[in-house]
N, C-alpha and C. Protein backbone atom coordinates (compact mmCIF):
# COMPACT_ATOMS: atom_id res chain seq x y z
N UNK A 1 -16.15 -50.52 48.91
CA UNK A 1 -15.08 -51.46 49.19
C UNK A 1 -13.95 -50.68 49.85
N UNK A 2 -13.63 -51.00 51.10
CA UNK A 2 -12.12 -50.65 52.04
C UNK A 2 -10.89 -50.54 51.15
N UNK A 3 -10.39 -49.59 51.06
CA UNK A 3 -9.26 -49.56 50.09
C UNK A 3 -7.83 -49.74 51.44
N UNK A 4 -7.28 -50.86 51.25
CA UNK A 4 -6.07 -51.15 52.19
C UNK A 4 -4.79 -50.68 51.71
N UNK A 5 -4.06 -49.67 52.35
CA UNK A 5 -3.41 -49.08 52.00
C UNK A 5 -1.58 -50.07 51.67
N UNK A 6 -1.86 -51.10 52.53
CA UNK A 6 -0.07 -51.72 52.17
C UNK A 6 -0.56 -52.92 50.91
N UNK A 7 -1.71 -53.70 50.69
CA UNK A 7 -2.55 -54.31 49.59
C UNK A 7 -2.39 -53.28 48.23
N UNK A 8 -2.86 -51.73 48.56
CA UNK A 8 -2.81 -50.90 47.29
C UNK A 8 -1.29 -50.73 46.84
N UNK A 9 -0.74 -50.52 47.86
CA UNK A 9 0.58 -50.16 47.95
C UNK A 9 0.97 -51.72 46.50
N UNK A 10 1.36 -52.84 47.22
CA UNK A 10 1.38 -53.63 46.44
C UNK A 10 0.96 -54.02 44.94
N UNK A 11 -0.24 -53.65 45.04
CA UNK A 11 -0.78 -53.46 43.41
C UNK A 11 0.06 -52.44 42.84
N UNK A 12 0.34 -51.35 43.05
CA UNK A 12 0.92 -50.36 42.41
C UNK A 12 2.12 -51.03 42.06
N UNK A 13 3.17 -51.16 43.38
CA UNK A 13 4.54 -52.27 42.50
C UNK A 13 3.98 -52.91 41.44
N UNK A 14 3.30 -54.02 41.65
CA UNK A 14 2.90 -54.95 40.70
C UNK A 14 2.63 -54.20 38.89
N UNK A 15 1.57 -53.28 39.57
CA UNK A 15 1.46 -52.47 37.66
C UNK A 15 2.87 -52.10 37.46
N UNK A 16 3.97 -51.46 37.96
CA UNK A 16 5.28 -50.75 37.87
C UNK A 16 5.73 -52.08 37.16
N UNK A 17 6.06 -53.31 37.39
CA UNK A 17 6.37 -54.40 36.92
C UNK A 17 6.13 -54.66 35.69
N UNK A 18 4.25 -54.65 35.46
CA UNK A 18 3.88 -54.76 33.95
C UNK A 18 3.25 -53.64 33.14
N UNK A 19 4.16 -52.78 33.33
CA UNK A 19 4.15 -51.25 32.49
C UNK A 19 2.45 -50.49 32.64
N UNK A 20 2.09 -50.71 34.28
CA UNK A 20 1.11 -50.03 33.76
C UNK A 20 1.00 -48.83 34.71
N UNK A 21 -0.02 -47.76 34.43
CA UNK A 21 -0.12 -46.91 35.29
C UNK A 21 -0.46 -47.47 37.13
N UNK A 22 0.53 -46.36 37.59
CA UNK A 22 0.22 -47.29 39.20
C UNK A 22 -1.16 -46.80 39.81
N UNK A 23 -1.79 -46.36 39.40
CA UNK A 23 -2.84 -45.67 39.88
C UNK A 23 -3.78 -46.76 39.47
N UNK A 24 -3.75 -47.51 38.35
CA UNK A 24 -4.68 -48.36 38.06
C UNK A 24 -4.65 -49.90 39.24
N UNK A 25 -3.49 -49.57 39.39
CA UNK A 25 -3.02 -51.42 40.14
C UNK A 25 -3.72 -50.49 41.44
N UNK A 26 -3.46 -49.45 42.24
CA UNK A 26 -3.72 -48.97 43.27
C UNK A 26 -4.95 -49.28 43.81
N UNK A 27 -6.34 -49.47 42.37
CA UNK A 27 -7.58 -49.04 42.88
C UNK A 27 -8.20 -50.38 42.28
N UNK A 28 -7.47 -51.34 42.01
CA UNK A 28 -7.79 -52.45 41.48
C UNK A 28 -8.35 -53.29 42.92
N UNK A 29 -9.43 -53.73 42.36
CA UNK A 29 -10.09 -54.67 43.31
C UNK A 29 -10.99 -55.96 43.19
N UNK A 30 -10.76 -56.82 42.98
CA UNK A 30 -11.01 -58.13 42.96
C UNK A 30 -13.06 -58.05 43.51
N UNK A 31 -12.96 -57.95 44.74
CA UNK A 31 -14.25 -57.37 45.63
C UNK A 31 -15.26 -56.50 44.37
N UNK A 32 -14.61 -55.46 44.44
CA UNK A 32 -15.29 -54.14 43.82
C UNK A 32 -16.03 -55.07 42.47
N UNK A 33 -15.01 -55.75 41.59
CA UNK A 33 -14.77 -55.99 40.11
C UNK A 33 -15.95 -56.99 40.22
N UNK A 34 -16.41 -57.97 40.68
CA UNK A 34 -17.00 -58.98 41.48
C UNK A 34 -18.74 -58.36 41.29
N UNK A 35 -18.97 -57.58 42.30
CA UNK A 35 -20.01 -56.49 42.44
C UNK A 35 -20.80 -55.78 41.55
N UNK A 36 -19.45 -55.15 40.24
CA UNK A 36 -19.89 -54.50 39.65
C UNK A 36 -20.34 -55.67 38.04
N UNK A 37 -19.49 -56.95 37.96
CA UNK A 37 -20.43 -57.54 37.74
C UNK A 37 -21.70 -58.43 37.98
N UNK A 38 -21.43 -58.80 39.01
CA UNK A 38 -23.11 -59.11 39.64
C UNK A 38 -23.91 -58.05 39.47
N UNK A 39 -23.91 -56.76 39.55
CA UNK A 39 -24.89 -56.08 39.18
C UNK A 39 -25.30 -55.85 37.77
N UNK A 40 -24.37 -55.95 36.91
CA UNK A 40 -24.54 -56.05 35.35
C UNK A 40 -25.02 -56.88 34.61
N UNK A 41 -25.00 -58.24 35.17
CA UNK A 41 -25.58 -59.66 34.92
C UNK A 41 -26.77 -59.73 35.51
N UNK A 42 -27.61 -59.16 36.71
CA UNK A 42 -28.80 -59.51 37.57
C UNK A 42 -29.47 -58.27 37.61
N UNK A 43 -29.10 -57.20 36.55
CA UNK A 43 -29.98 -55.97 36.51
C UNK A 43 -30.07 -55.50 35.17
N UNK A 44 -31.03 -54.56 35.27
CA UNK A 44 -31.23 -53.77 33.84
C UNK A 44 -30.31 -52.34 33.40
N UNK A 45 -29.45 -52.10 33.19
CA UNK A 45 -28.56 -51.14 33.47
C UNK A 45 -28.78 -50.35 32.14
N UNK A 46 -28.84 -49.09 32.59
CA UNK A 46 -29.65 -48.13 30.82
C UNK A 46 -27.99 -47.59 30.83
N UNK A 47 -27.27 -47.23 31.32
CA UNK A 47 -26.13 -46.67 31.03
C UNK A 47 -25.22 -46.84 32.47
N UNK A 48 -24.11 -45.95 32.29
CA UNK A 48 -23.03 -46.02 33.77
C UNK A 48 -22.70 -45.23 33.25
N UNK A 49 -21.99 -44.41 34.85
CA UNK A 49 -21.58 -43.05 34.87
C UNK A 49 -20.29 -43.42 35.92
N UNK A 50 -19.37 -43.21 35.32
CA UNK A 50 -18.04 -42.92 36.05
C UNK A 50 -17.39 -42.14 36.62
N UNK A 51 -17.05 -42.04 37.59
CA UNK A 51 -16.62 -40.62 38.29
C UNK A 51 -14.93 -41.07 38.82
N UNK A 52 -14.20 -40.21 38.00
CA UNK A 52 -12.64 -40.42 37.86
C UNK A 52 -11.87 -41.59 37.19
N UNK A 53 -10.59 -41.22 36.67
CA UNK A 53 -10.37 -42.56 35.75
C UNK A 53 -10.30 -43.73 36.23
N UNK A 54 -9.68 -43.54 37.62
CA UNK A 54 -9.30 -44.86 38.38
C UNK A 54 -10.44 -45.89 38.31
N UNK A 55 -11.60 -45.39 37.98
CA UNK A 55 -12.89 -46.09 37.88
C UNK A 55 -13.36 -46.47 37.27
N UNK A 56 -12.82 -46.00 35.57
CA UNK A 56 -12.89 -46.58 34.50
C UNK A 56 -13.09 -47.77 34.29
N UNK A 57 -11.73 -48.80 35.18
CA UNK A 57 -11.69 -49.85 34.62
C UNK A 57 -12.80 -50.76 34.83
N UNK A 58 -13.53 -49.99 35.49
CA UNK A 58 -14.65 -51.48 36.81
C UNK A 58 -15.61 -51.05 35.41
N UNK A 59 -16.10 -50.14 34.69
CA UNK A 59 -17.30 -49.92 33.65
C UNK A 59 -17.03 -50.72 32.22
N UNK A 60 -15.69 -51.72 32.26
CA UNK A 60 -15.36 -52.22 30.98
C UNK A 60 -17.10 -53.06 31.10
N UNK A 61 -17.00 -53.78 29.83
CA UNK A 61 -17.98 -54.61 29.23
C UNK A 61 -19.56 -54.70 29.66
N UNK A 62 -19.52 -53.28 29.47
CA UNK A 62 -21.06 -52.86 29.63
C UNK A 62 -21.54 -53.00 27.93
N UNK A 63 -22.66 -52.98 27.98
CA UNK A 63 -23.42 -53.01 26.10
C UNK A 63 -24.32 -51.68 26.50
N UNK A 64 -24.03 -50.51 27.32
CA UNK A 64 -25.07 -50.13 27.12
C UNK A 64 -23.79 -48.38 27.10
N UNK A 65 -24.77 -47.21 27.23
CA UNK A 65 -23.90 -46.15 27.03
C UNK A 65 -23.06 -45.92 28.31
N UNK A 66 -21.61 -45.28 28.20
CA UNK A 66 -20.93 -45.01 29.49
C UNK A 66 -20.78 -43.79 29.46
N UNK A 67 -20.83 -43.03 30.42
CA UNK A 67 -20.57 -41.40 30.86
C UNK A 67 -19.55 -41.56 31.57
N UNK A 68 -17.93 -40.92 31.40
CA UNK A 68 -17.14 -40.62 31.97
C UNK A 68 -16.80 -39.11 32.13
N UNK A 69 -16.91 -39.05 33.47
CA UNK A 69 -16.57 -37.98 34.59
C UNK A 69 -15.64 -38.12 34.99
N UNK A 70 -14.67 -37.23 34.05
CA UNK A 70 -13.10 -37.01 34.85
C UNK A 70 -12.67 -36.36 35.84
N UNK A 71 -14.03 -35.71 36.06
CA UNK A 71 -13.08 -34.50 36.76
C UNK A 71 -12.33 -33.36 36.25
N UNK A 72 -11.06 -34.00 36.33
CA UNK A 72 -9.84 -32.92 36.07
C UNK A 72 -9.08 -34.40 35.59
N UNK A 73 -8.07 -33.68 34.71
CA UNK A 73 -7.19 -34.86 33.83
C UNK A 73 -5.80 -34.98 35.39
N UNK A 74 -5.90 -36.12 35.36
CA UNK A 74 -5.38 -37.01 36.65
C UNK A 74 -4.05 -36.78 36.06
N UNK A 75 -3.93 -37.15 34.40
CA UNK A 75 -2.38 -37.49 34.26
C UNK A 75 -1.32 -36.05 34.29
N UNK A 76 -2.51 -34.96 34.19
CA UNK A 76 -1.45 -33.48 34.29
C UNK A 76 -1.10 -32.98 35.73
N UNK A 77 -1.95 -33.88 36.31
CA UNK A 77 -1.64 -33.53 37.79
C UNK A 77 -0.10 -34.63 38.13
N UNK A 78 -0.11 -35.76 37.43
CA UNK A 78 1.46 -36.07 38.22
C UNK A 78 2.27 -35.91 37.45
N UNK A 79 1.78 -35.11 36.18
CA UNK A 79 2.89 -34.20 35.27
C UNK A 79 3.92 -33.21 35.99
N UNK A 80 2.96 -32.51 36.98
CA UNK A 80 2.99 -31.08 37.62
C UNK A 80 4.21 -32.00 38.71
N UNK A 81 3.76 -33.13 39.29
CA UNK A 81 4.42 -33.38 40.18
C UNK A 81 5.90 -33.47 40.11
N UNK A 82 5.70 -34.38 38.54
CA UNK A 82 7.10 -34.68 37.87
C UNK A 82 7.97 -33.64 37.98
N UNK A 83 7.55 -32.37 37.27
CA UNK A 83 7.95 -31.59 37.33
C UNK A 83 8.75 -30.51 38.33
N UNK A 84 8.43 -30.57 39.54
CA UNK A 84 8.90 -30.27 40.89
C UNK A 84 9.35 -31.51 41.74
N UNK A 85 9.74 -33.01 41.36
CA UNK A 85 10.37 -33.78 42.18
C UNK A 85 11.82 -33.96 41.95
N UNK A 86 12.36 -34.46 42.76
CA UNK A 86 14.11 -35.07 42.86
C UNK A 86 13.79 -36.36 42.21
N UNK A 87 14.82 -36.86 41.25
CA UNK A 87 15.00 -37.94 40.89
C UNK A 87 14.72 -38.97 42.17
N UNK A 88 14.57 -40.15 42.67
CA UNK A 88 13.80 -41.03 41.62
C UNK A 88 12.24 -40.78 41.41
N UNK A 89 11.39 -39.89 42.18
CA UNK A 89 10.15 -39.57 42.16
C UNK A 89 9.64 -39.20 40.78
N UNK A 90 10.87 -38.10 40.07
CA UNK A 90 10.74 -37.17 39.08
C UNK A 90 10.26 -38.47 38.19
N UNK A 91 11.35 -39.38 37.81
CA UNK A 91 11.19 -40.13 36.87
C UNK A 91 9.46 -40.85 37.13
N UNK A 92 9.46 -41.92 38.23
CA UNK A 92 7.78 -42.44 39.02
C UNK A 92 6.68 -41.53 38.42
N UNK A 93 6.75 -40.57 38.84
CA UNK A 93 5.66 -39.75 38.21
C UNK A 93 5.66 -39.16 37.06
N UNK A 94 6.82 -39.03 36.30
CA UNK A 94 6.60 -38.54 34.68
C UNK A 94 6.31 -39.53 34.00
N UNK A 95 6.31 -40.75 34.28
CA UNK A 95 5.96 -42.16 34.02
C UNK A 95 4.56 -42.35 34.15
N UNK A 96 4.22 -42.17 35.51
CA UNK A 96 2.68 -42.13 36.03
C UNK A 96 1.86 -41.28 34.72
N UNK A 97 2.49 -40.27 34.57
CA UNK A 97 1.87 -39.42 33.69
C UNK A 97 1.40 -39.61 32.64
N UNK A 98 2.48 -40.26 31.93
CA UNK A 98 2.69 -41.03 30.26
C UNK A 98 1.67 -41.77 30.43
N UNK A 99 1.51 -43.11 31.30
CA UNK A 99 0.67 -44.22 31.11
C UNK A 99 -0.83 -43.79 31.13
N UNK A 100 -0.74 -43.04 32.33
CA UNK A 100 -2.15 -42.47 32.39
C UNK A 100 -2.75 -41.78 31.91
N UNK A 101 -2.52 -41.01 31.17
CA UNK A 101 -2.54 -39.93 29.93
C UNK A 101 -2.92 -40.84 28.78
N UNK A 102 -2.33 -41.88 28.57
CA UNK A 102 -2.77 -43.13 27.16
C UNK A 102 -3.82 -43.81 27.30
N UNK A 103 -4.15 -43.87 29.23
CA UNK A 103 -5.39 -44.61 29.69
C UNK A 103 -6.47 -43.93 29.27
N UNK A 104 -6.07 -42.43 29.69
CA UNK A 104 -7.60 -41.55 30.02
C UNK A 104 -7.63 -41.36 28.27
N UNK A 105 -6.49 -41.43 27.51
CA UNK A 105 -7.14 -41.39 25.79
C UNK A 105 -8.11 -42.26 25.53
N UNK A 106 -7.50 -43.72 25.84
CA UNK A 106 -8.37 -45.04 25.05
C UNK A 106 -9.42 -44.73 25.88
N UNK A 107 -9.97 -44.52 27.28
CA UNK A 107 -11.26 -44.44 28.08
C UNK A 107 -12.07 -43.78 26.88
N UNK A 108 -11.54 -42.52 27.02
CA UNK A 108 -12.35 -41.47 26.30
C UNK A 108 -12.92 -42.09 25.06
N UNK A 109 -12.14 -42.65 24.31
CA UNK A 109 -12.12 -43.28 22.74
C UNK A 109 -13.69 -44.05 23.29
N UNK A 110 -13.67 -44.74 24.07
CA UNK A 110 -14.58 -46.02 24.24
C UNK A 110 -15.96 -45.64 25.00
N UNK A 111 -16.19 -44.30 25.48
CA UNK A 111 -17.27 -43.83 26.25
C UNK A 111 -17.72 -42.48 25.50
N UNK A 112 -19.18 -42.50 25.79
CA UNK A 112 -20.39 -41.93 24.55
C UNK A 112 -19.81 -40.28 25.39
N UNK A 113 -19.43 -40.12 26.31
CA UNK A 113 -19.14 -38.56 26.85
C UNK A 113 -18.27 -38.43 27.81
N UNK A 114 -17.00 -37.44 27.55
CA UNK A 114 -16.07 -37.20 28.48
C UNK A 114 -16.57 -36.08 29.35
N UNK A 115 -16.64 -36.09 30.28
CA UNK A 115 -17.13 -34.56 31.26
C UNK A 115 -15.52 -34.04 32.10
N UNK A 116 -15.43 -33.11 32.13
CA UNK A 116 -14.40 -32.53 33.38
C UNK A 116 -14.87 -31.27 33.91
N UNK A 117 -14.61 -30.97 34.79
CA UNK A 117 -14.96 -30.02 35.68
C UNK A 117 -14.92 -28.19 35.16
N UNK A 118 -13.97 -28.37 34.43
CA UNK A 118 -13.66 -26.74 34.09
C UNK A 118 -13.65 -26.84 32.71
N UNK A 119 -14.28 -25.52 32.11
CA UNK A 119 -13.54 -25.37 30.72
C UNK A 119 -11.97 -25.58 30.17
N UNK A 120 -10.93 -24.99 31.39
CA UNK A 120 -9.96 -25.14 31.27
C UNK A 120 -9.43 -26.88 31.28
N UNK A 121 -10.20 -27.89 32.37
CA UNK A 121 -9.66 -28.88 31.70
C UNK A 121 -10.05 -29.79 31.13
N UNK A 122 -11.66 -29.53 30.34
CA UNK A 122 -11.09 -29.97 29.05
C UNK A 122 -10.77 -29.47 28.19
N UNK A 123 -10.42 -28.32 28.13
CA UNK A 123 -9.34 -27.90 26.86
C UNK A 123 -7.97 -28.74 26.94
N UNK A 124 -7.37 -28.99 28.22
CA UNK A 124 -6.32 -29.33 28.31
C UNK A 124 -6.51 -30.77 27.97
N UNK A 125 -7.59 -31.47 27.91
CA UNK A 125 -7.48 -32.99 28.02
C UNK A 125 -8.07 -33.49 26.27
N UNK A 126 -8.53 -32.26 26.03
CA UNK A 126 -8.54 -31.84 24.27
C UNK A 126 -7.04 -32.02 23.38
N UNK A 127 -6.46 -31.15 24.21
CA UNK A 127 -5.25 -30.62 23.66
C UNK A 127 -4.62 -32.20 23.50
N UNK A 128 -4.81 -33.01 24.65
CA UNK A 128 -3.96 -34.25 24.76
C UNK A 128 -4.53 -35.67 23.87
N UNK A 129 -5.77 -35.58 23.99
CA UNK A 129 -6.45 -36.67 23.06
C UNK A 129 -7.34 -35.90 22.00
N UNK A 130 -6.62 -35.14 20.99
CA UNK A 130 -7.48 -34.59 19.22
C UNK A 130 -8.50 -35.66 19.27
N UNK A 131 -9.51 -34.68 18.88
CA UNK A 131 -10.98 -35.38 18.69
C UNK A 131 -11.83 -36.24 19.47
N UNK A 132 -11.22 -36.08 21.32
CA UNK A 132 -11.71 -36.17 22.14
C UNK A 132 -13.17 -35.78 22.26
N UNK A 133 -14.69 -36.21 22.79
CA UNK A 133 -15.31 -35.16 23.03
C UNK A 133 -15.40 -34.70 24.59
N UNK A 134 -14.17 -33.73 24.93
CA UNK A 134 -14.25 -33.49 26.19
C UNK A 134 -15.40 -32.18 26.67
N UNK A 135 -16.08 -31.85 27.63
CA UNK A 135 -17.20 -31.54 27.80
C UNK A 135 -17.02 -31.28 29.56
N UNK A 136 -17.83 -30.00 29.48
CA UNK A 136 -17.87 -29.17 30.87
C UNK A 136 -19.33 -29.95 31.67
N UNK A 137 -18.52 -30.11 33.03
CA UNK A 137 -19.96 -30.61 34.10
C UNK A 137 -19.57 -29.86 34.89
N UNK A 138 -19.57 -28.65 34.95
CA UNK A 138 -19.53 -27.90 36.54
C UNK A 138 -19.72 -28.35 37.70
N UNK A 139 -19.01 -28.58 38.70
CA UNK A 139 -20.12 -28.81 40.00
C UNK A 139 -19.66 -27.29 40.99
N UNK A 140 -20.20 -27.53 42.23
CA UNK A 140 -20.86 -26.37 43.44
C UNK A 140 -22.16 -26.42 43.54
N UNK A 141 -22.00 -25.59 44.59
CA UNK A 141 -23.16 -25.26 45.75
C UNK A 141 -23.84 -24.36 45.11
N UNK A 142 -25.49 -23.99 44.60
CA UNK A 142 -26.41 -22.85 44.46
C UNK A 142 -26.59 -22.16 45.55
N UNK A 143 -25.05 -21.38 46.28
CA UNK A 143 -25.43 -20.52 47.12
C UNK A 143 -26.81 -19.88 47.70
N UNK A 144 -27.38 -19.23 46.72
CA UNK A 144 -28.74 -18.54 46.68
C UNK A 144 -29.49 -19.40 47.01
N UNK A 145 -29.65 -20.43 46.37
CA UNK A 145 -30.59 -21.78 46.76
C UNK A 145 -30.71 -22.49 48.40
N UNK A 146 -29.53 -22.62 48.58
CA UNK A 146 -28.75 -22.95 49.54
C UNK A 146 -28.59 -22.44 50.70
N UNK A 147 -29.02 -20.95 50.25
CA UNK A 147 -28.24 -19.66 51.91
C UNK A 147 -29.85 -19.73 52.43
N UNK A 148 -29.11 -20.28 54.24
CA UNK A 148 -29.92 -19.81 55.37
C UNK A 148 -31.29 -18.81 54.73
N UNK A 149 -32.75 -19.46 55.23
CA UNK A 149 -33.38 -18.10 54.94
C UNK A 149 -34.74 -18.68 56.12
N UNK A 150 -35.33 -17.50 56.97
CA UNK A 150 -35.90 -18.29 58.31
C UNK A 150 -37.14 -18.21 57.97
N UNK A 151 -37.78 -18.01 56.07
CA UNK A 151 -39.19 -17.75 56.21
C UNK A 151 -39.22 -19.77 55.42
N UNK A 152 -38.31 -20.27 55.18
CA UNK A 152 -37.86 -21.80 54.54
C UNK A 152 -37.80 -22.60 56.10
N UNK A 153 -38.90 -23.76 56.10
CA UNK A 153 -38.63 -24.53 56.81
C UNK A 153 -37.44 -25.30 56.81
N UNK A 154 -36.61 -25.97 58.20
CA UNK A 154 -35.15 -26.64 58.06
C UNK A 154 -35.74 -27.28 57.98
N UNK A 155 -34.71 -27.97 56.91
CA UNK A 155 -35.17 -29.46 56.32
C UNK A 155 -34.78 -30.83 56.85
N UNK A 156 -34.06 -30.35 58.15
CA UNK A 156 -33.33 -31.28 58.85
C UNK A 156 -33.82 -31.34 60.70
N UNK A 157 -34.34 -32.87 61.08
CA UNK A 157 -34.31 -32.75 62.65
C UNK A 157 -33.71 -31.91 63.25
N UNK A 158 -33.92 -31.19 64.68
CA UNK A 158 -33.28 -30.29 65.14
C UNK A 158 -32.35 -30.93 65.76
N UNK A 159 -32.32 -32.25 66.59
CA UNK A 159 -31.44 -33.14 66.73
C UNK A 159 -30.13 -33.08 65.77
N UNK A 160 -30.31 -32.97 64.61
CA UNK A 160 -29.29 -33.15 63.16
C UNK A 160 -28.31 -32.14 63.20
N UNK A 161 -26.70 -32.11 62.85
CA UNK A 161 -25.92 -31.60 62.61
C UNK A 161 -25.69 -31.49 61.37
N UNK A 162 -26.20 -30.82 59.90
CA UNK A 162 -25.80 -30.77 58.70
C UNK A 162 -24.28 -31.16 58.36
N UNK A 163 -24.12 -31.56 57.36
CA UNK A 163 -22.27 -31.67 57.31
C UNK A 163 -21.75 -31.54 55.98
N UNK A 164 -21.17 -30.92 55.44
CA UNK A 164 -20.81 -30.66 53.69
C UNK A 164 -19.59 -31.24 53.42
N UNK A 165 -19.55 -32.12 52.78
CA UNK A 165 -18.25 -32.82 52.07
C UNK A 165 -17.76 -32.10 50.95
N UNK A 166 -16.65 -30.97 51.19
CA UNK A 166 -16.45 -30.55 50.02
C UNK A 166 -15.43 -31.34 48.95
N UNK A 167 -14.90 -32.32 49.31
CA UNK A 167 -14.15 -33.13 48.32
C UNK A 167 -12.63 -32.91 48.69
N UNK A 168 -11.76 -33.83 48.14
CA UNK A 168 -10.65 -34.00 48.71
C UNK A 168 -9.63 -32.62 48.24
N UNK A 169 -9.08 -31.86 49.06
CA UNK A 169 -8.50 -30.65 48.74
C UNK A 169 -6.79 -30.78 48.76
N UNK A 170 -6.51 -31.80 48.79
CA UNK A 170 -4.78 -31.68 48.63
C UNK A 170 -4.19 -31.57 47.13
């Protein structure tokens, strides 16, 4: 689903209005929400796997197990922000922080496994929700696996340009 940026924009006011994290109004989608139940109602679904909180919300009212993949805890990142902005931002995002930080608790509370990326954050997302079960999913590349070798057929048309998405780096 097209995420429209002056539409997201809008949702976000809108959560700011009814105390909620703006990140949730941001990624809220009518479309998406739609989809993900038509597929829940017209399929056999053994579990769902979530990848970031913003995504949480679309996995409500499943009956079956949920895997949430945080990543990295979202709400220490606009902690950090808080922390280095000028008023009125400072306040926006130490706010952002609070709400979302209470989100990614109750998520956690309600899904069979929290994953994040580093040891370090889930310790940190430990530290924030006691008796969390937060839990390491590493990701990267198996270099070795991976590195050029000319006695390995390419696995790709010669026509083909390979292309690696390493994920969003800001």
């Amino acid at each position: 689903v097209r995420l429209r940026a002056p539409w997201a924009r809008l949702r976000a006011l809108l959560g700011l209005l009814r105390g909620e994290a703006l990140t949730l109004g941001w990624y809220r989608s009518r479309t998406l929400q739609a989809w993900v139940r038509q597929v829940r109602d017209r399929r056999a679904v053994d579990a769902v796997v979530v990848s970031s909180s913003s995504m949480a919300p679309y996995a409500q009212g499943f009956d079956v197990p949920v895997v949430m993949d945080f990543i990295d805890v979202d709400s220490a990142k606009w902690q950090a922000y808080a922390a280095s902005a000028r008023w009125p931002w400072s306040w926006v995002y130490a706010r952002e922080a609070r709400l979302l930080a209470r989100f990614e608790r109750r998520t956690s509370a309600r899904v069979a496994a929290s994953f994040f990326v580093t040891a370090r954050e889930a310790e940190l997302f430990a530290r924030s929700a006691p008796g969390a079960d937060a839990r390491v999913l590493g990701n990267g590349v198996d270099t070795d696996h991976f590195a050029p070798d000319p006695r390995r057929p390419n696995p790709y048309p010669p026509d083909e340009l390979p292309l690696v998405f390493t994920g969003t780096m800001n």
